[in-house]
C-alpha atoms as a PDB file:
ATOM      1  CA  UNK A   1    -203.353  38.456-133.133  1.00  0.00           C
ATOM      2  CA  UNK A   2    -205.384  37.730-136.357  1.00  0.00           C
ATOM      3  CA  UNK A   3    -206.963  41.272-137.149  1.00  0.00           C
ATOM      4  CA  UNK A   4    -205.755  43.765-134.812  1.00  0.00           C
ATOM      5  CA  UNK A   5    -202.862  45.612-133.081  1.00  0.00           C
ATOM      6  CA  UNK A   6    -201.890  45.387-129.076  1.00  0.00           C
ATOM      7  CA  UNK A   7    -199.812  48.036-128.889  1.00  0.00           C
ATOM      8  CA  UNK A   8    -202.681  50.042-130.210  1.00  0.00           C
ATOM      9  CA  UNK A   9    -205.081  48.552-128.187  1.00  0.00           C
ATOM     10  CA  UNK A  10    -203.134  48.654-124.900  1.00  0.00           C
ATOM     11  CA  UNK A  11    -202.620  52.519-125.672  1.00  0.00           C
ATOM     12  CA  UNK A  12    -206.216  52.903-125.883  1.00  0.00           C
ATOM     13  CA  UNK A  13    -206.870  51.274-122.681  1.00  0.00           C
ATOM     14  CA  UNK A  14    -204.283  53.671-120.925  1.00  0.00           C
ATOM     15  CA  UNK A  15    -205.986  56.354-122.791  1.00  0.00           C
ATOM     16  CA  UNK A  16    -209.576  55.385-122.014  1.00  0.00           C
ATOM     17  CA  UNK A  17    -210.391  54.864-125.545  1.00  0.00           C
ATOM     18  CA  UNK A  18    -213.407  52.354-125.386  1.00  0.00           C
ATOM     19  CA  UNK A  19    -214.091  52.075-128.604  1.00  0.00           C
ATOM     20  CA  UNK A  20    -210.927  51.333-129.983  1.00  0.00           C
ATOM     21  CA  UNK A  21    -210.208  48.585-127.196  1.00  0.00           C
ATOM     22  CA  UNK A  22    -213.507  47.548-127.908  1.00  0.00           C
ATOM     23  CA  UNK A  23    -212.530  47.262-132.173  1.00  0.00           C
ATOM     24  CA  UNK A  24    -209.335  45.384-131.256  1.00  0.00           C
ATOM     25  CA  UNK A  25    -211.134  42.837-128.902  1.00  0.00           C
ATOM     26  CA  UNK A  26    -213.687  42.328-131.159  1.00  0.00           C
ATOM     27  CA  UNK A  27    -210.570  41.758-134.286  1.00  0.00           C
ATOM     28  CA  UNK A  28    -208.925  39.048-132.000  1.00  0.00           C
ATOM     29  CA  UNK A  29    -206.323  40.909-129.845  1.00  0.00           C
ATOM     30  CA  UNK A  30    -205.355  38.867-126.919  1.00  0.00           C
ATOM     31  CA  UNK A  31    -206.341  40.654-123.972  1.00  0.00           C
ATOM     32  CA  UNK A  32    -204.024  38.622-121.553  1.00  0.00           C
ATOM     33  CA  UNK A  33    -201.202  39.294-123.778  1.00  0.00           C
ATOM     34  CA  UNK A  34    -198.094  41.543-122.143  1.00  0.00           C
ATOM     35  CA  UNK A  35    -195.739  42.366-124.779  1.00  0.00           C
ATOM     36  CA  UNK A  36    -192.187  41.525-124.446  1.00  0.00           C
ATOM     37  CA  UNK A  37    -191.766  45.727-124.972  1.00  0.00           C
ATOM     38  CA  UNK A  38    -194.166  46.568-122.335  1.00  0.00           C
ATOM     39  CA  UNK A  39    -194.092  43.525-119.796  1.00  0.00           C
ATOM     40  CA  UNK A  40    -197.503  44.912-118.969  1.00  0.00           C
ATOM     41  CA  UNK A  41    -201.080  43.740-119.467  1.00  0.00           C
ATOM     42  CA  UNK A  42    -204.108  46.152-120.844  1.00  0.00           C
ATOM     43  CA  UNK A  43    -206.120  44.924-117.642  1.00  0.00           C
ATOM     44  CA  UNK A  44    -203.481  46.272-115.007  1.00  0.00           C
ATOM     45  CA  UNK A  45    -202.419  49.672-116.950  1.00  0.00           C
ATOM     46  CA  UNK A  46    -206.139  50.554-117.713  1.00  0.00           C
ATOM     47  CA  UNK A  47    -206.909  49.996-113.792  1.00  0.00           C
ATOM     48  CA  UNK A  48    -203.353  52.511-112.873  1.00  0.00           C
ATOM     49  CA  UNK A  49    -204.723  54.688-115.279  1.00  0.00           C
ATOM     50  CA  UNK A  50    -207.870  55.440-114.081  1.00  0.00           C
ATOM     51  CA  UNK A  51    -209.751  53.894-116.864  1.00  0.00           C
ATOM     52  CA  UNK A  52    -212.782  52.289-115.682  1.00  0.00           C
ATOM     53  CA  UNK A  53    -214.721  51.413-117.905  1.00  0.00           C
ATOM     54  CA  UNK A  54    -211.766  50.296-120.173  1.00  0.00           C
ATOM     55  CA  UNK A  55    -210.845  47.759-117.124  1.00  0.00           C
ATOM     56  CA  UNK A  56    -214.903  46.377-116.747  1.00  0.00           C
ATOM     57  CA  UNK A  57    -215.106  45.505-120.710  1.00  0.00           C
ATOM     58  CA  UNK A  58    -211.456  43.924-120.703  1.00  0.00           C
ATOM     59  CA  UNK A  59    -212.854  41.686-117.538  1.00  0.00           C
ATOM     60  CA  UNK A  60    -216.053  40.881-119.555  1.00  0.00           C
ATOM     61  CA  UNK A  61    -214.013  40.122-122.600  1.00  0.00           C
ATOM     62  CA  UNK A  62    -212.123  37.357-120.918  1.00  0.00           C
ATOM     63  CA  UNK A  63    -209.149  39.037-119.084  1.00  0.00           C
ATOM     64  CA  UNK A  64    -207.980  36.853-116.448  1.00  0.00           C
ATOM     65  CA  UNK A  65    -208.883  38.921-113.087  1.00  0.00           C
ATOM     66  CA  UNK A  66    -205.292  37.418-111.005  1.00  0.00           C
ATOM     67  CA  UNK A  67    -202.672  38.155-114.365  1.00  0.00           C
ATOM     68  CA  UNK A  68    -199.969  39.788-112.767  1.00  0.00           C
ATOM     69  CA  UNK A  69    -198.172  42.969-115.269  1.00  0.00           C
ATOM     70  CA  UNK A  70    -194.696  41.863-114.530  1.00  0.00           C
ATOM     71  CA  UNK A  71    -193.500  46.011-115.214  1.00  0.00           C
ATOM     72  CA  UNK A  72    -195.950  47.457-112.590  1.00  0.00           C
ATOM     73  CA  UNK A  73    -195.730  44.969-110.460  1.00  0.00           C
ATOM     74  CA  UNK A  74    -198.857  44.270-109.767  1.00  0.00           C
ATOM     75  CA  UNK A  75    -201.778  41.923-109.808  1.00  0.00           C
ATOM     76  CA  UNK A  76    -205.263  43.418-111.199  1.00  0.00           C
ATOM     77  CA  UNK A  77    -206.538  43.651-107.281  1.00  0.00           C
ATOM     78  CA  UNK A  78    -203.119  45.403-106.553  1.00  0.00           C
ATOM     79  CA  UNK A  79    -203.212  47.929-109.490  1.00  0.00           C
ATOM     80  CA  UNK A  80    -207.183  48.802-107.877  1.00  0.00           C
ATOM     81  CA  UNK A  81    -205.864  49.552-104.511  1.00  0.00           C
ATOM     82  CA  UNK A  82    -203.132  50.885-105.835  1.00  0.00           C
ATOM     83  CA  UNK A  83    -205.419  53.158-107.507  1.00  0.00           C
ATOM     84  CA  UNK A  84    -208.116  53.736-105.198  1.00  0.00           C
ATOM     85  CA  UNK A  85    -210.818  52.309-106.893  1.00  0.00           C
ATOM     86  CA  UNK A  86    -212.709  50.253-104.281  1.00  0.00           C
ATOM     87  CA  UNK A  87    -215.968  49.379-106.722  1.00  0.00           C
ATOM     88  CA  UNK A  88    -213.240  48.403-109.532  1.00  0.00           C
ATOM     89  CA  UNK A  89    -212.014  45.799-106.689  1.00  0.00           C
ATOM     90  CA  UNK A  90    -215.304  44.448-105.657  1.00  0.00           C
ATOM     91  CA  UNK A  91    -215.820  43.763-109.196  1.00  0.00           C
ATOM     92  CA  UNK A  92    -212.749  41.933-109.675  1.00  0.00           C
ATOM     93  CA  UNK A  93    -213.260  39.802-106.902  1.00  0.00           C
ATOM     94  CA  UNK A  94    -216.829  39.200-108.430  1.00  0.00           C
ATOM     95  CA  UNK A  95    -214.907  37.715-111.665  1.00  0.00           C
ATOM     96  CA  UNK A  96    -212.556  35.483-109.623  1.00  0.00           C
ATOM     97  CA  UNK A  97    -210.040  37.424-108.720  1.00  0.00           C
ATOM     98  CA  UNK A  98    -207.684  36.647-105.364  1.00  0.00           C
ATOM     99  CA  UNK A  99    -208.424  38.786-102.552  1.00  0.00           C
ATOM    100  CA  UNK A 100    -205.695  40.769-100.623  1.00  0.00           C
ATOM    101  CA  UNK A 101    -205.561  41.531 -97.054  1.00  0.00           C
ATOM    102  CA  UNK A 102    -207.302  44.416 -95.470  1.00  0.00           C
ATOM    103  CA  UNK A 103    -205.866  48.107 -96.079  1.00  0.00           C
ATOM    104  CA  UNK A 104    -204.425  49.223 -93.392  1.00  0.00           C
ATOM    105  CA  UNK A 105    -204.769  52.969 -94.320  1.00  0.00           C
ATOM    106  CA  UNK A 106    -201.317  53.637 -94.680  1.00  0.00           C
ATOM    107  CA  UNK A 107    -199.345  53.427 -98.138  1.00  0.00           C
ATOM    108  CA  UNK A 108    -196.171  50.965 -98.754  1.00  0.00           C
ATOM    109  CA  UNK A 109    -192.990  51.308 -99.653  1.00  0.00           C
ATOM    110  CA  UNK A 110    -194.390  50.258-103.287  1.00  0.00           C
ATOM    111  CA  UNK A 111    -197.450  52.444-103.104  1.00  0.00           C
ATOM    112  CA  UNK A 112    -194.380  55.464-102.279  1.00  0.00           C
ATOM    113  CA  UNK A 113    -192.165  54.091-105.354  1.00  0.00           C
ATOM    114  CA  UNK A 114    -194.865  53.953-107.759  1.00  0.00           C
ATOM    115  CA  UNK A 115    -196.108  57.550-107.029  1.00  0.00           C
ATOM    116  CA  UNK A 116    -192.696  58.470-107.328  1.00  0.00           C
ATOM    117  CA  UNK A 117    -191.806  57.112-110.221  1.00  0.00           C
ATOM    118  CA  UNK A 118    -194.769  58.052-112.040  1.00  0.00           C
ATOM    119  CA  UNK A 119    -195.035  61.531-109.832  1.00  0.00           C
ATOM    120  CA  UNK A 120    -198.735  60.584-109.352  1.00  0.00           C
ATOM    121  CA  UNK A 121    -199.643  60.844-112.772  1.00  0.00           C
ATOM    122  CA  UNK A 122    -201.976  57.848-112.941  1.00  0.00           C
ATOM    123  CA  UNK A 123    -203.134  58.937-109.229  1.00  0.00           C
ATOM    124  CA  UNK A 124    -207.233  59.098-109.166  1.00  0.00           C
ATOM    125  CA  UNK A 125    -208.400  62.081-110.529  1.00  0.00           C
ATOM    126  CA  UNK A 126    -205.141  63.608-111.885  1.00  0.00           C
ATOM    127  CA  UNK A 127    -205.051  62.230-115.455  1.00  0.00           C
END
């Protein structure tokens, strides 16, 4: 990490701060990186967060669309469903990303734990 700052960068992402995710990219932060504080990636807590448009430039700057984030638990493709954002998981699979089964509607016993734990927080629309 030659000219920039991850834990800077990855707070941007949660926070939908393009430009400064775009300034650390651009200074040679890793964007597959998950550090050993956080045990999550940029890619997976932009996509819980809502973040968008963070998630699409991390994707075009290189971040690897199947990189599980060991804290949440969940792949990129996971953290969209998770999420609810259907176009965010067409894209992924667009950059390579492994598909998951059909939804079957209902939510899992993960899907329950997360919202509780996070008391919906990063839920669509509420942040």
């Amino acid at each position: 990490m030659s000219g920039g700052n991850w834990k800077e960068m990855f707070n941007a992402a949660v926070e939908g701060d393009l430009g400064l995710v775009e300034y650390h990219v651009k200074s040679g932060v890793d964007v597959n990186y998950a550090h050993p504080e956080f045990l999550s990636t940029p890619l997976v807590a932009a996509i819980l967060a809502g973040q968008e448009p963070v998630a699409r430039y991390l994707l075009m700057s290189g971040a690897n669309p199947n990189l599980p984030s060991e804290f949440d638990g969940a792949t990129p493709m996971q953290a969209a469903r998770r999420a609810g954002l259907s176009t965010l998981e067409e894209e992924l699979l667009r950059s390579g990303a492994t598909p998951l089964p059909p939804s079957t509607g209902g939510t899992s016993w993960l899907d329950n734990w997360w919202s509780g734990l996070w008391g919906g927080r990063f839920a669509r629309g509420k942040n």
